[in-house]
Protein backbone atom coordinates (compact mmCIF):
# COMPACT_ATOMS: atom_id res chain seq x y z
CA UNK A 1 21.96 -59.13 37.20
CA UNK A 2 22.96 -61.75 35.17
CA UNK A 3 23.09 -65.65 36.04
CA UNK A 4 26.03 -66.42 37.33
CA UNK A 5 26.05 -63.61 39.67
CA UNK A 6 22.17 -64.65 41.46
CA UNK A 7 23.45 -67.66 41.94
CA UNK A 8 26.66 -66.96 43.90
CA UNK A 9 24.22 -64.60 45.79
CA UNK A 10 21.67 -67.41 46.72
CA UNK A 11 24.92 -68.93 47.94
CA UNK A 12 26.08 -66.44 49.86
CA UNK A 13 22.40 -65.91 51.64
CA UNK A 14 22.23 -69.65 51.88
CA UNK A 15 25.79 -70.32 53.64
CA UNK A 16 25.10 -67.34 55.84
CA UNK A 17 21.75 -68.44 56.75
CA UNK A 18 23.63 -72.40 57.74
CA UNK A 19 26.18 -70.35 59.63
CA UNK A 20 23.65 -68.41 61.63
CA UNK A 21 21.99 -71.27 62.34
CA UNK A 22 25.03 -73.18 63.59
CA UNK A 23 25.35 -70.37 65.89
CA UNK A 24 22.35 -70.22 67.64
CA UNK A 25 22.22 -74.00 67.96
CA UNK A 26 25.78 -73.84 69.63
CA UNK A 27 24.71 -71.05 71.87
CA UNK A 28 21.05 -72.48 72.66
CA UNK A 29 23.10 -75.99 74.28
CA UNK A 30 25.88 -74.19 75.78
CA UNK A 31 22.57 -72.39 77.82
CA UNK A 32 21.32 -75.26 78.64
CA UNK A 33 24.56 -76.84 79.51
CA UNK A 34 25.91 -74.30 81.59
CA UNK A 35 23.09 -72.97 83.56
CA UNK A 36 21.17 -76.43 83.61
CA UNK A 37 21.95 -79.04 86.27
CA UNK A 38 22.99 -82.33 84.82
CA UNK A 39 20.87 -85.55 85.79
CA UNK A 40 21.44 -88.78 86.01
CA UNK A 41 20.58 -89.37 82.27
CA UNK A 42 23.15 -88.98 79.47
CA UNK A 43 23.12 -85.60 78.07
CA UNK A 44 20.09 -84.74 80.44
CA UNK A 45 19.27 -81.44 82.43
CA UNK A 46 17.01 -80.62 84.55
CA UNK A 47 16.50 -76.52 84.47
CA UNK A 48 14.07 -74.76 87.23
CA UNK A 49 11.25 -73.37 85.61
CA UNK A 50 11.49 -70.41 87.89
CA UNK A 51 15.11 -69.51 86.67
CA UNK A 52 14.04 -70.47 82.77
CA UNK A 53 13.13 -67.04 81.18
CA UNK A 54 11.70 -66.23 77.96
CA UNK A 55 15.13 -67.19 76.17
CA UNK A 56 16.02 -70.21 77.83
CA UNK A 57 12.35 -70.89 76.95
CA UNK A 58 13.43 -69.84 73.14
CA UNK A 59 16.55 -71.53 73.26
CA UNK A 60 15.26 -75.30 74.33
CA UNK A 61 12.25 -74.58 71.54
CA UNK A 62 14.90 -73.77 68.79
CA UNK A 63 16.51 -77.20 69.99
CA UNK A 64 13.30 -79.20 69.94
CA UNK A 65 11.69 -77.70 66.72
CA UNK A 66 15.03 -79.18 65.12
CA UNK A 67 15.28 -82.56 66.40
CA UNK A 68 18.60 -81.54 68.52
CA UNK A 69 16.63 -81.79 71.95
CA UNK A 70 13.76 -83.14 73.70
CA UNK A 71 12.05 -81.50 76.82
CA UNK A 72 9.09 -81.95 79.24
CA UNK A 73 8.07 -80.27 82.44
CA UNK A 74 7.98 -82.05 85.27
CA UNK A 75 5.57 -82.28 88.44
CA UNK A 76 8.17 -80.80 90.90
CA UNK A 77 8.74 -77.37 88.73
CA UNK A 78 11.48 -78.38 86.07
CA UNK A 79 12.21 -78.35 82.49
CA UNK A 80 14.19 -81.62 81.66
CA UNK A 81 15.99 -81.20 78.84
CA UNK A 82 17.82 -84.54 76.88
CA UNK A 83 20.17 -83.04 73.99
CA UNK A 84 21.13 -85.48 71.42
CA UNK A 85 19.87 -86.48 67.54
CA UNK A 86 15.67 -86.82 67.51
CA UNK A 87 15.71 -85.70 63.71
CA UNK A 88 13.37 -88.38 61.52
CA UNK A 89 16.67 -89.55 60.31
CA UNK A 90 17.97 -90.91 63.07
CA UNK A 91 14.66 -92.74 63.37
CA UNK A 92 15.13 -94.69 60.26
């Protein structure tokens, strides 16, 4: 395999690997979105940890791990959830 053809596949695997990414970002918020109940806070929701499963579990780790979320549980049995930008970036 010459050059010029690993690198267009490293780009290929790359761009796929951004676009599956995007995807399961998109689909982790719209989970918490839609079966969440908003708060009072902006972007906020506060999920029931006897309705959140393994993959709503999943889905607000994916969104913490990445800075997109931040979530604690709370003494009356719920998962708050606050979506917005907690990358280190922001920060600075």
């Amino acid at each position: 395999m010459n050059a010029e053809r690993k690198i267009a596949r490293q780009l290929a695997e790359k761009m796929a690997d951004d676009r599956a990414h995007r995807i399961a970002t998109m689909a982790a918020e719209e989970l918490i979105r839609c079966e969440g109940v908003a708060t009072s806070g902006i972007d906020e929701f506060a999920i029931p940890q006897c309705q959140a499963d393994g993959h709503m579990r999943e889905c607000i780790a994916h969104l913490c791990w990445h800075g997109e979320a931040v979530s604690h549980e709370t003494d009356d049995g719920y998962i708050v959830v606050n979506i917005g930008d907690y990358t280190l970036e922001s920060l600075a």
